[in-house]
N, C-alpha and C. Protein backbone atom coordinates (compact mmCIF):
# COMPACT_ATOMS: atom_id res chain seq x y z
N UNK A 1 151.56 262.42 29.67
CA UNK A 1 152.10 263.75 29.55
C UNK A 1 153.50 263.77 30.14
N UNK A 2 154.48 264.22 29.19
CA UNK A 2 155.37 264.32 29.88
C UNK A 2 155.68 265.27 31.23
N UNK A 3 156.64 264.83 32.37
CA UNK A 3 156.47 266.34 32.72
C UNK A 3 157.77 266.53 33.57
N UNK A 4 159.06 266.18 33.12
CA UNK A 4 160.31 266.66 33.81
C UNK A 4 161.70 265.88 32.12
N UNK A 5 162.56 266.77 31.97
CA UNK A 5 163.58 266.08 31.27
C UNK A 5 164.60 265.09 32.16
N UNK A 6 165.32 264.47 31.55
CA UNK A 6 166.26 263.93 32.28
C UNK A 6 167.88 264.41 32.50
N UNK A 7 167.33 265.10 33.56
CA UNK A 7 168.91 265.90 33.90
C UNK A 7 168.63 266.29 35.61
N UNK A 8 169.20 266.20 36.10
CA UNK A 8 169.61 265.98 37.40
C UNK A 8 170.47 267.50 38.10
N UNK A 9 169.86 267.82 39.22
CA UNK A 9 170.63 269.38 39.81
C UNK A 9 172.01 268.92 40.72
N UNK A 10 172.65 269.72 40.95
CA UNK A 10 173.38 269.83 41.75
C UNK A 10 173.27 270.09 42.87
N UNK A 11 174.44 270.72 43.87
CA UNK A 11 173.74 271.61 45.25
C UNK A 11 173.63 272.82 44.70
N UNK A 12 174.61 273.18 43.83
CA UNK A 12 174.22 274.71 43.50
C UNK A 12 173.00 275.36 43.05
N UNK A 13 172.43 276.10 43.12
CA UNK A 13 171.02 276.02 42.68
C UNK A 13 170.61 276.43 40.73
N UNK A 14 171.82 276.82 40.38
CA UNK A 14 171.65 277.01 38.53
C UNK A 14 172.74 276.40 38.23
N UNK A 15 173.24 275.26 38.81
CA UNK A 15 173.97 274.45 37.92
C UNK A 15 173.50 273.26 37.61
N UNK A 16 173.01 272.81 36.01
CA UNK A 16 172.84 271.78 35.97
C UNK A 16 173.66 270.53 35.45
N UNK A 17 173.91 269.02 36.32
CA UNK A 17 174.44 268.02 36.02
C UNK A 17 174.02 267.69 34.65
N UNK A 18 175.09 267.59 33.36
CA UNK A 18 174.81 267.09 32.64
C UNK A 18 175.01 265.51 32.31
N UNK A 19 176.22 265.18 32.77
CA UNK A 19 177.07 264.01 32.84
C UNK A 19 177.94 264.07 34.06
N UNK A 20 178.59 262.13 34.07
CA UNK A 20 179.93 261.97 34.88
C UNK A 20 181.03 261.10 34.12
N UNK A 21 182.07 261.50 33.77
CA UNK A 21 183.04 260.78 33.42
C UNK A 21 183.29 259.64 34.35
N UNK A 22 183.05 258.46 33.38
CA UNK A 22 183.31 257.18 33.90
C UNK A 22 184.21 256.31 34.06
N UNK A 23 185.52 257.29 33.12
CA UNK A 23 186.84 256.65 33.21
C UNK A 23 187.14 256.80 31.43
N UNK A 24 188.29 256.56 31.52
CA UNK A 24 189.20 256.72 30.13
C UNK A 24 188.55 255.34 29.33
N UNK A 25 188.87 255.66 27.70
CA UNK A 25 188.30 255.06 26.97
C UNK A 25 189.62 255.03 26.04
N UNK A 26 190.26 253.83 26.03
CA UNK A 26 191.28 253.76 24.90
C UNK A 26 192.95 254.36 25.59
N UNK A 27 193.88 254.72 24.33
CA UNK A 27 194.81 255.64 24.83
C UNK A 27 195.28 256.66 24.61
N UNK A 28 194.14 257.24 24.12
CA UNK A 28 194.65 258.51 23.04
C UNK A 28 193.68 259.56 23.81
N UNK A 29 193.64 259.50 25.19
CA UNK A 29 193.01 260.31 25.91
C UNK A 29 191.77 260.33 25.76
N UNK A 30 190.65 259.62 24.99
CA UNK A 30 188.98 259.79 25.26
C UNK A 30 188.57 259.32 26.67
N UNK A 31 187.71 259.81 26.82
CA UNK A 31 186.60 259.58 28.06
C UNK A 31 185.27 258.70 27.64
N UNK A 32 184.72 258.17 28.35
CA UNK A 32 183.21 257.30 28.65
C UNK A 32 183.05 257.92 29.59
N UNK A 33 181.49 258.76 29.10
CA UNK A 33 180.91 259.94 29.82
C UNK A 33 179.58 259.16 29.85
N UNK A 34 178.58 259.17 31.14
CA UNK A 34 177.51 258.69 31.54
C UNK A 34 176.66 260.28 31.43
N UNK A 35 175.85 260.17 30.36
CA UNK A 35 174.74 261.53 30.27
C UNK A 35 173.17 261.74 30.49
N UNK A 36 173.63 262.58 31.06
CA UNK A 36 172.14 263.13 31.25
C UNK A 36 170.96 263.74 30.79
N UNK A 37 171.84 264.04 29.32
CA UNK A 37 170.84 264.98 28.43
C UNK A 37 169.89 263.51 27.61
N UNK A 38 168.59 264.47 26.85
CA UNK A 38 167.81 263.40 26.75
C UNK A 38 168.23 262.85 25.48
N UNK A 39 169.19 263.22 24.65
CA UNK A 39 170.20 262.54 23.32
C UNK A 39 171.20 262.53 23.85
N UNK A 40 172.21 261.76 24.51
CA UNK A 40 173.11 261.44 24.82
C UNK A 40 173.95 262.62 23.82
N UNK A 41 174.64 262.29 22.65
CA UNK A 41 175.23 262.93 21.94
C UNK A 41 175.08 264.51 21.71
N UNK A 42 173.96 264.98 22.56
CA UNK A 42 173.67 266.32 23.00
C UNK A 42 174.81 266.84 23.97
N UNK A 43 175.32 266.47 24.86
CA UNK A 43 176.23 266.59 26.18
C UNK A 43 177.13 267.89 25.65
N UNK A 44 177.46 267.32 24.01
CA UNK A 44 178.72 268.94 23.59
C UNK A 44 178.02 270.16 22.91
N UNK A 45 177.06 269.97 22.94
CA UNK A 45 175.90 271.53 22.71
C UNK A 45 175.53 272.56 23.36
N UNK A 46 176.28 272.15 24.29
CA UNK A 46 176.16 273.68 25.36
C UNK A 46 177.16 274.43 25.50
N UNK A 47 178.38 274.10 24.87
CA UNK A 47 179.95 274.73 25.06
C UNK A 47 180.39 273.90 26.24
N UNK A 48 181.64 274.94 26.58
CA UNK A 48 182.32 274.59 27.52
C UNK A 48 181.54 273.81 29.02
N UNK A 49 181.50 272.87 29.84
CA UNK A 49 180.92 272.25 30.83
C UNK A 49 182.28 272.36 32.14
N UNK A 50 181.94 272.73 33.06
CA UNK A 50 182.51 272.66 34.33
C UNK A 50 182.61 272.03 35.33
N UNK A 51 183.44 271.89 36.02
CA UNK A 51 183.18 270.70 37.07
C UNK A 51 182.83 271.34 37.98
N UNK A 52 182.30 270.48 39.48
CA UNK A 52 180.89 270.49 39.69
C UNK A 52 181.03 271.92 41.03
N UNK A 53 182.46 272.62 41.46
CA UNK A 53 183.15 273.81 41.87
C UNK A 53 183.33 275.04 40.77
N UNK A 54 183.04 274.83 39.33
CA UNK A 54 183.32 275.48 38.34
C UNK A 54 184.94 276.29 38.14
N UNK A 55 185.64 275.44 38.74
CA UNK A 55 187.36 275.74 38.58
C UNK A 55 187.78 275.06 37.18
N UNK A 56 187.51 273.94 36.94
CA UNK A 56 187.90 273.23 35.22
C UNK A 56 186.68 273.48 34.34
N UNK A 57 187.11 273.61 33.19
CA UNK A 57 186.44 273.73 32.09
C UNK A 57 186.75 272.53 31.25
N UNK A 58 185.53 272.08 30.66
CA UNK A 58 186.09 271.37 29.63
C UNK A 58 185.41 271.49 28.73
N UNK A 59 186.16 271.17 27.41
CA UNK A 59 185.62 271.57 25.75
C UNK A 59 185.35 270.23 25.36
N UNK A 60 184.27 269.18 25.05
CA UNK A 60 183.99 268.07 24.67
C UNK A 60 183.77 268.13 23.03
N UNK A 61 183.83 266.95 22.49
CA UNK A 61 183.68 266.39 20.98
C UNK A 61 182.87 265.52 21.36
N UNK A 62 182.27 264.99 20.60
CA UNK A 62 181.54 263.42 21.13
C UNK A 62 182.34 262.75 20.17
N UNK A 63 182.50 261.46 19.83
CA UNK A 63 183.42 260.77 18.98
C UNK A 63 181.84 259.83 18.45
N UNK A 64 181.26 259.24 19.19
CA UNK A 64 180.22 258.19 19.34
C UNK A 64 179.20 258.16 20.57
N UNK A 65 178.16 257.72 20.13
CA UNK A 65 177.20 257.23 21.48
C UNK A 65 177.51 255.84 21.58
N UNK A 66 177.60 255.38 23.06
CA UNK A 66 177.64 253.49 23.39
C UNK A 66 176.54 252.86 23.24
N UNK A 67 176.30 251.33 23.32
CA UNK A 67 175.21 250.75 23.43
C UNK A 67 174.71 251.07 24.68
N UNK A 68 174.80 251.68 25.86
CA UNK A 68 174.39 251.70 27.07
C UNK A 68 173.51 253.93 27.03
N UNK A 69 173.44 254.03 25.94
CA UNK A 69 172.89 255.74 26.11
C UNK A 69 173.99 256.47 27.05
N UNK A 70 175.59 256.18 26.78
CA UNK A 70 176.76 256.99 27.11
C UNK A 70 177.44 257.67 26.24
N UNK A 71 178.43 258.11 26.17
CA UNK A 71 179.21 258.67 25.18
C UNK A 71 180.65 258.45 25.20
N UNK A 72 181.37 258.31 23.97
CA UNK A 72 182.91 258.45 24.12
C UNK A 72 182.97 259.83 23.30
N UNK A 73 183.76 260.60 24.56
CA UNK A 73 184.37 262.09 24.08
C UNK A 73 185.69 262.34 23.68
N UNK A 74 186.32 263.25 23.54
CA UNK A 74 187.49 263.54 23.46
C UNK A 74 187.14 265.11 24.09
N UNK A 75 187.81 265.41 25.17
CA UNK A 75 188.56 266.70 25.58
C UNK A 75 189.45 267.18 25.33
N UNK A 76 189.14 268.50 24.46
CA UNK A 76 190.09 269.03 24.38
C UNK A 76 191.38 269.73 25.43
N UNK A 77 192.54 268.97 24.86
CA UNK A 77 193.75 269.12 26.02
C UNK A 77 194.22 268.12 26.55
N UNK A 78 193.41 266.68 26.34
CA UNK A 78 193.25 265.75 26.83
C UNK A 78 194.08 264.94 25.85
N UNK A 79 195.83 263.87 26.02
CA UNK A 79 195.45 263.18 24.93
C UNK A 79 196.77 262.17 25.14
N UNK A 80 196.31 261.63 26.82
CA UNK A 80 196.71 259.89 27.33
C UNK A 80 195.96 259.73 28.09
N UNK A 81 195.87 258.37 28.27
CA UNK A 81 194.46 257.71 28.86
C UNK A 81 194.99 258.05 30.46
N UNK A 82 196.38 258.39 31.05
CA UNK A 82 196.27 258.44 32.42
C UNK A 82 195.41 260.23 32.48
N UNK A 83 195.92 261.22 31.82
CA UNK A 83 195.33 262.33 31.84
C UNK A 83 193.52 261.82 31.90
N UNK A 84 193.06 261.06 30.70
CA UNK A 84 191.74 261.00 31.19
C UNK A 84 191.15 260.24 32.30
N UNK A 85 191.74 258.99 32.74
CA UNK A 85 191.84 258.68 33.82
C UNK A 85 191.56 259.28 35.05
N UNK A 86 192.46 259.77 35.03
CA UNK A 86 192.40 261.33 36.11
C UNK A 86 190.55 261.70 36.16
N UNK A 87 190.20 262.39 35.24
CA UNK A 87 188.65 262.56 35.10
C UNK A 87 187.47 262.07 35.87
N UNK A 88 188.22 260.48 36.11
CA UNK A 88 186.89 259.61 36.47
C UNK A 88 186.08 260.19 37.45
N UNK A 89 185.06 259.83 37.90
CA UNK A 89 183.69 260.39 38.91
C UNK A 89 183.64 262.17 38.70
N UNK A 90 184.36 262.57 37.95
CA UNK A 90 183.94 264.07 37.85
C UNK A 90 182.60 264.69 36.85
N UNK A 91 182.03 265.32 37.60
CA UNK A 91 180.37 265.70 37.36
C UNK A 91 180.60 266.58 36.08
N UNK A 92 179.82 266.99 35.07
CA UNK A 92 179.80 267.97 33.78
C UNK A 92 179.27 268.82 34.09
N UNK A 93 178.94 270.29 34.34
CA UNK A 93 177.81 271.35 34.47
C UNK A 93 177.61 272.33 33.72
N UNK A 94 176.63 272.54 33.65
CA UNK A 94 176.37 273.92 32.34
C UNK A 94 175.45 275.33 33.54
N UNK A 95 175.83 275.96 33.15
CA UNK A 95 174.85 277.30 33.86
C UNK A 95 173.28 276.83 33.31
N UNK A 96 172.79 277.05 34.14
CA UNK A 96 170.77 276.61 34.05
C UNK A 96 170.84 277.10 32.66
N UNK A 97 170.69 279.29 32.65
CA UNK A 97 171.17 279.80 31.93
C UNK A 97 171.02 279.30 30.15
N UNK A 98 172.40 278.20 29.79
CA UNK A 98 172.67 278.24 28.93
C UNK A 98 171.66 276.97 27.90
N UNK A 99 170.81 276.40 29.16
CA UNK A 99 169.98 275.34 28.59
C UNK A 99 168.47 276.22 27.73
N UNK A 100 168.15 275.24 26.88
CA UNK A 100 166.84 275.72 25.80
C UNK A 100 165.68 276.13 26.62
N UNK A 101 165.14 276.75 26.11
CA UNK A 101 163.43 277.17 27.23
C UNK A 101 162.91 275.31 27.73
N UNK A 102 162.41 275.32 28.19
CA UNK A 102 161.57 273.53 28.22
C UNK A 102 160.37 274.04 27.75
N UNK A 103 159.31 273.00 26.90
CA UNK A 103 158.11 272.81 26.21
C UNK A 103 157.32 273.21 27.28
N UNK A 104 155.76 273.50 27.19
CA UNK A 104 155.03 273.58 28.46
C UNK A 104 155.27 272.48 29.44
N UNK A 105 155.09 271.21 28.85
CA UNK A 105 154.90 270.32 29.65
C UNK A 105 155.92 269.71 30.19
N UNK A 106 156.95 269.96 29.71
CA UNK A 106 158.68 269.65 30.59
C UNK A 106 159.18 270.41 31.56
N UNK A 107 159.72 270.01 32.73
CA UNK A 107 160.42 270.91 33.46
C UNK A 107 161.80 270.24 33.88
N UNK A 108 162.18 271.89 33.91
CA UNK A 108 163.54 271.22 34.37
C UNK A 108 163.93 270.80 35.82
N UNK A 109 164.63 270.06 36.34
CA UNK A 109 164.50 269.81 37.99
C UNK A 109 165.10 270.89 38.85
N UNK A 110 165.63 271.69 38.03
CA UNK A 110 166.43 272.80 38.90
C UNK A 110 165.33 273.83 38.85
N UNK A 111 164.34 273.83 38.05
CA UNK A 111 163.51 274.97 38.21
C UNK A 111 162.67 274.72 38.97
N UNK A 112 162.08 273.31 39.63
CA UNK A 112 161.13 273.29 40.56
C UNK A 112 161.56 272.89 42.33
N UNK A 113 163.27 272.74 42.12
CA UNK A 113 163.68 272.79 43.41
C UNK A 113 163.45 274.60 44.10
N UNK A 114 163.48 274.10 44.97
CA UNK A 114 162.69 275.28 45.69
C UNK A 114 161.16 276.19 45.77
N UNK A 115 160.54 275.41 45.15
CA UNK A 115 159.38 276.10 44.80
C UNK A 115 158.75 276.19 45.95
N UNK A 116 157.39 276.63 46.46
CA UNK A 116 156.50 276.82 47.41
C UNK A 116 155.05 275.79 46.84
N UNK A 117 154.78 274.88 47.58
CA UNK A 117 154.09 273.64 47.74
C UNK A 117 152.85 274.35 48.29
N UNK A 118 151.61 274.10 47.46
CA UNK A 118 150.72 275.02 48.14
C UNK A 118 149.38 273.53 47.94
N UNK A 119 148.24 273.72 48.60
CA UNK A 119 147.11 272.94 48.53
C UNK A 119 146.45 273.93 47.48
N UNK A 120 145.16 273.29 46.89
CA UNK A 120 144.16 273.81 46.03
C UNK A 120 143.98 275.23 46.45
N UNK A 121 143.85 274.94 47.91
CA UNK A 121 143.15 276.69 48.19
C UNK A 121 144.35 277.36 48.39
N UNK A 122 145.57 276.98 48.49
CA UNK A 122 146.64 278.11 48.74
C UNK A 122 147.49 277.86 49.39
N UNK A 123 147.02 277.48 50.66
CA UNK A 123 147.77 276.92 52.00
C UNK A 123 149.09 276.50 51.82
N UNK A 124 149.80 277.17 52.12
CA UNK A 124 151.42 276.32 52.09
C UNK A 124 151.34 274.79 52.70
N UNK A 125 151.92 273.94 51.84
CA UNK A 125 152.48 272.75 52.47
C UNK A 125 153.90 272.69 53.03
N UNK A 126 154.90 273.10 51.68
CA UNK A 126 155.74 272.99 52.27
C UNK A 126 157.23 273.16 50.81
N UNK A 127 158.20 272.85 51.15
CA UNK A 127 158.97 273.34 49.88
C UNK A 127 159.72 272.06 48.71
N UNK A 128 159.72 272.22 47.83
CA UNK A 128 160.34 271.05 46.94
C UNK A 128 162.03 271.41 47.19
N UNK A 129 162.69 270.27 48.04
CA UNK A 129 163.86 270.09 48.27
C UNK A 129 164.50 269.21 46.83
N UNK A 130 163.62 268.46 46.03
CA UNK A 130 164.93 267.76 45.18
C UNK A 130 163.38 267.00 44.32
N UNK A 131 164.00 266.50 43.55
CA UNK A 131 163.36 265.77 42.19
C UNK A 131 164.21 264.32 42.23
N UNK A 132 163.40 263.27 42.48
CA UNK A 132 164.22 262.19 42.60
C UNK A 132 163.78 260.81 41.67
N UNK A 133 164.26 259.88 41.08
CA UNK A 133 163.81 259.18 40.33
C UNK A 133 164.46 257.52 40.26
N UNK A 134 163.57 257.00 41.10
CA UNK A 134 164.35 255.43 41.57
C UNK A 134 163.67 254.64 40.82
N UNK A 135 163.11 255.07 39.48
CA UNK A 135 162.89 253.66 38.58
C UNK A 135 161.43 253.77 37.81
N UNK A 136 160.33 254.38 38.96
CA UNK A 136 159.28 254.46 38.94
C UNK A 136 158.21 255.69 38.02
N UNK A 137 159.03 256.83 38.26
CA UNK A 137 159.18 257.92 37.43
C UNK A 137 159.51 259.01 38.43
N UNK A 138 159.03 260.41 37.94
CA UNK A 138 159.57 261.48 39.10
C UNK A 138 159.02 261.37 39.88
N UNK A 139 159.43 261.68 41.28
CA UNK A 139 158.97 261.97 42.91
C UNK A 139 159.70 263.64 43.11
N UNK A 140 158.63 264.23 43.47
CA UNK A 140 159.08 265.39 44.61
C UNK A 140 159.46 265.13 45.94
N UNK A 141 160.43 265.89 46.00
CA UNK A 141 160.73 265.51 47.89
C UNK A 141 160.45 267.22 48.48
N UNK A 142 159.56 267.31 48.99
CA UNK A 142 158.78 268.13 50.08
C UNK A 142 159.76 268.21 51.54
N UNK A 143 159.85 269.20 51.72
CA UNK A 143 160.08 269.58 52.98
C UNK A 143 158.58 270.04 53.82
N UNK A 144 158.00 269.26 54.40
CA UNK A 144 156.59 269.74 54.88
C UNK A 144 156.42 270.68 55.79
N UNK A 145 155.39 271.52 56.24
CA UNK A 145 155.53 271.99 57.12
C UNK A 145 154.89 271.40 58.55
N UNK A 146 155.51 271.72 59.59
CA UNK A 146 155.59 270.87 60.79
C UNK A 146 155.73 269.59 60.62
N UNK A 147 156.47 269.00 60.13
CA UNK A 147 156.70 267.81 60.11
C UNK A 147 158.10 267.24 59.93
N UNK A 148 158.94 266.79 60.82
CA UNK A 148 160.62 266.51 60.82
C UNK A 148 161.03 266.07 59.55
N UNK A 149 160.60 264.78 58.78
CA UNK A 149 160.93 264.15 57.99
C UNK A 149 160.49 264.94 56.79
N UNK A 150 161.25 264.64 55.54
CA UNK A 150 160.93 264.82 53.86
C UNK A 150 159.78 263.69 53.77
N UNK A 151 158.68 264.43 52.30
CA UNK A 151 157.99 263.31 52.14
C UNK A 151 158.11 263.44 50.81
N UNK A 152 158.36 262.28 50.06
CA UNK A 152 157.91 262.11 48.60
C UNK A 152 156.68 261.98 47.91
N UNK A 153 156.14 263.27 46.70
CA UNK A 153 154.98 262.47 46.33
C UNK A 153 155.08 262.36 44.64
N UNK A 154 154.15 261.44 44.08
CA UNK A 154 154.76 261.45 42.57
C UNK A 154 154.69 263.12 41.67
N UNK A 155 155.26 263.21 41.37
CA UNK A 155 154.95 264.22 39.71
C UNK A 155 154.37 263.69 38.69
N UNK A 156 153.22 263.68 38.98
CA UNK A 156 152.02 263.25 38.31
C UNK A 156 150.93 264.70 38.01
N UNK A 157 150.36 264.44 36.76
CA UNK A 157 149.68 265.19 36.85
C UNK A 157 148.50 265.55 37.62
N UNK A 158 148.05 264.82 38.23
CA UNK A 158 146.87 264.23 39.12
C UNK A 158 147.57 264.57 40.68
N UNK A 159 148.65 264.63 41.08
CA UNK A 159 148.93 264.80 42.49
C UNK A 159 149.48 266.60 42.09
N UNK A 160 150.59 267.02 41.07
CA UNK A 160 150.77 268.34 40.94
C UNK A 160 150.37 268.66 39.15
N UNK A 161 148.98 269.14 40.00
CA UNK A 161 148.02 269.89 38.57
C UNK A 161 148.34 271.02 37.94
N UNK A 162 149.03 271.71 38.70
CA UNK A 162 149.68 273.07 38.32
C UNK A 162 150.91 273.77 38.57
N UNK A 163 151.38 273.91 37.95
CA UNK A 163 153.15 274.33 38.21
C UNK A 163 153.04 276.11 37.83
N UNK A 164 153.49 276.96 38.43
CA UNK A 164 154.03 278.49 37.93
C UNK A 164 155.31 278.46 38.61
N UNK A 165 156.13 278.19 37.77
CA UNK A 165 157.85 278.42 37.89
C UNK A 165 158.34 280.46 38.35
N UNK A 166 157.76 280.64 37.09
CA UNK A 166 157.30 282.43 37.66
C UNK A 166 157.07 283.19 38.96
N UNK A 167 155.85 282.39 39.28
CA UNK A 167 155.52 282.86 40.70
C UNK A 167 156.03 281.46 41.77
N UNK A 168 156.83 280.72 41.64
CA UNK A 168 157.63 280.30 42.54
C UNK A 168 156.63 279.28 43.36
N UNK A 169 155.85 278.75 42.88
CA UNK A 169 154.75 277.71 43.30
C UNK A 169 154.24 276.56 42.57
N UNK A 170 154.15 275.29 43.03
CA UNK A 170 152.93 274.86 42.27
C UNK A 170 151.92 274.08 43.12
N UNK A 171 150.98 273.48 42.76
CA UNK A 171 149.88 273.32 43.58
C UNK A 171 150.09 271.36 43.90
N UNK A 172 149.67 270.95 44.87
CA UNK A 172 150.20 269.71 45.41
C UNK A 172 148.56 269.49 46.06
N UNK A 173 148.18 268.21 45.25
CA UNK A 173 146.92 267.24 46.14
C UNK A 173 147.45 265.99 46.48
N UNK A 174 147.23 266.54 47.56
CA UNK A 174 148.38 264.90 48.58
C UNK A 174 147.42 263.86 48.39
N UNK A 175 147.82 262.97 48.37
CA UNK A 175 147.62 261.53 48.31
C UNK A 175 146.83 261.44 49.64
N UNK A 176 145.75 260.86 49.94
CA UNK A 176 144.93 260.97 51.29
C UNK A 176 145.88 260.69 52.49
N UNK A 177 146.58 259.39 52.55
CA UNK A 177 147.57 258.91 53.25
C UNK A 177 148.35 260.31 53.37
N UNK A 178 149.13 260.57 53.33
CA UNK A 178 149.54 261.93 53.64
C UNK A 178 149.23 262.85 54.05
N UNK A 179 148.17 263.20 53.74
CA UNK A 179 147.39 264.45 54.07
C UNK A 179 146.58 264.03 55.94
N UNK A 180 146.48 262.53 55.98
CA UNK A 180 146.32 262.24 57.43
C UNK A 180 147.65 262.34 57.85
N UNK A 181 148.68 262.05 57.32
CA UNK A 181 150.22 262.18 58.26
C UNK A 181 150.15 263.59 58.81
N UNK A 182 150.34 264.30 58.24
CA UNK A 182 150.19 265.65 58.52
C UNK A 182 149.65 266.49 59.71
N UNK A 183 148.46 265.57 60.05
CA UNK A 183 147.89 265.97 60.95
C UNK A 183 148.75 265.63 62.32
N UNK A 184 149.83 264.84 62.61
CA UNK A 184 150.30 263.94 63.34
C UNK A 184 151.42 265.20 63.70
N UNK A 185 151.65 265.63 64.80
CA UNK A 185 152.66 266.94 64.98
C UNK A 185 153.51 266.43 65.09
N UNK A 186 154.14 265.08 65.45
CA UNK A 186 156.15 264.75 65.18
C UNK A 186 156.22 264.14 63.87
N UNK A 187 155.18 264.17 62.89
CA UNK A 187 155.06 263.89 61.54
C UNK A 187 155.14 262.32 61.39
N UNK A 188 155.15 261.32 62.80
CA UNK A 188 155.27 260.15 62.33
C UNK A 188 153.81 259.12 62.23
N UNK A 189 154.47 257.54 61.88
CA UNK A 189 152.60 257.48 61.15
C UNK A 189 152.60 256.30 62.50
């Protein structure tokens, strides 16, 4: 089952990372944009994208997708490779806002940052600080309660059975190992 797209939040809490310009492409001002949307060549479907303060705007074309699931763009306004140059490491953002509903079973990562982490029966655990993904698939990172450290657990359907984005919760069965950490009041094992 699926159950998160691939797009990445910011600090802001409704801005979502779509891409990062990776540096100029050629000399006629294109960019090699690293994306986040789940069709690469999606990145110019939202309109205008902002950088990651929302002071620049930029109007993208896609020209092509790379062999690597990137893109070469052209910005409009854009049109020598030192101007795109300039660009490099700068983030893309769209207002949450302007993105499609997600399917039941997709979420977006900006909609479950912040949620309220509850056990079967209710009990607060604790809050989803970030959605993180080092290879394996999604991890929640939990802010627990009484406990110093963040803990990661997968986004699985089997560890979070139930999500309400609505009511600002979803339900979390910790992994046994965890659920003994917990008990530990400086949270260490």
């Amino acid at each position: 089952m699926k159950r998160s797209r691939t797009i990445t939040t910011s600090g802001a809490a409704k801005q979502i990372l779509l891409g990062h310009v990776s540096g100029a492409h050629g000399i006629r001002g294109e960019v090699l944009i690293k994306t986040y949307t789940a069709a690469p060549e999606d990145i110019d479907a939202y309109g205008p994208l902002r950088d990651e303060k929302g002071i620049r705007s930029f109007v993208l074309k896609v020209v092509r997708v790379t062999p690597k699931g990137g893109v070469i763009a052209r910005v409009k306004g854009l049109d020598d490779r030192d101007a795109a140059d300039a660009l490099k490491g700068t983030g893309l953002y769209v207002a949450r806002d302007k993105l499609p509903p997600s399917d039941a079973a997709e979420f977006y990562h900006a909609d479950l940052v912040g949620l309220m982490a509850v056990d079967s029966a209710g009990k607060q655990i604790g809050i989803v600080m970030s959605v993180q993904n080092y290879g394996a698939g999604d991890l929640l990172e939990l802010a627990r309660e009484g406990v110093a450290k963040t803990e990661f657990v997968p986004f699985t359907l089997a560890v979070v059975p139930q999500i309400d984005i609505a009511g600002g919760r979803l339900v979390v069965v910790l992994p046994e190992a965890a659920s003994q950490d917990s008990d530990r009041p400086d949270g260490e094992s």
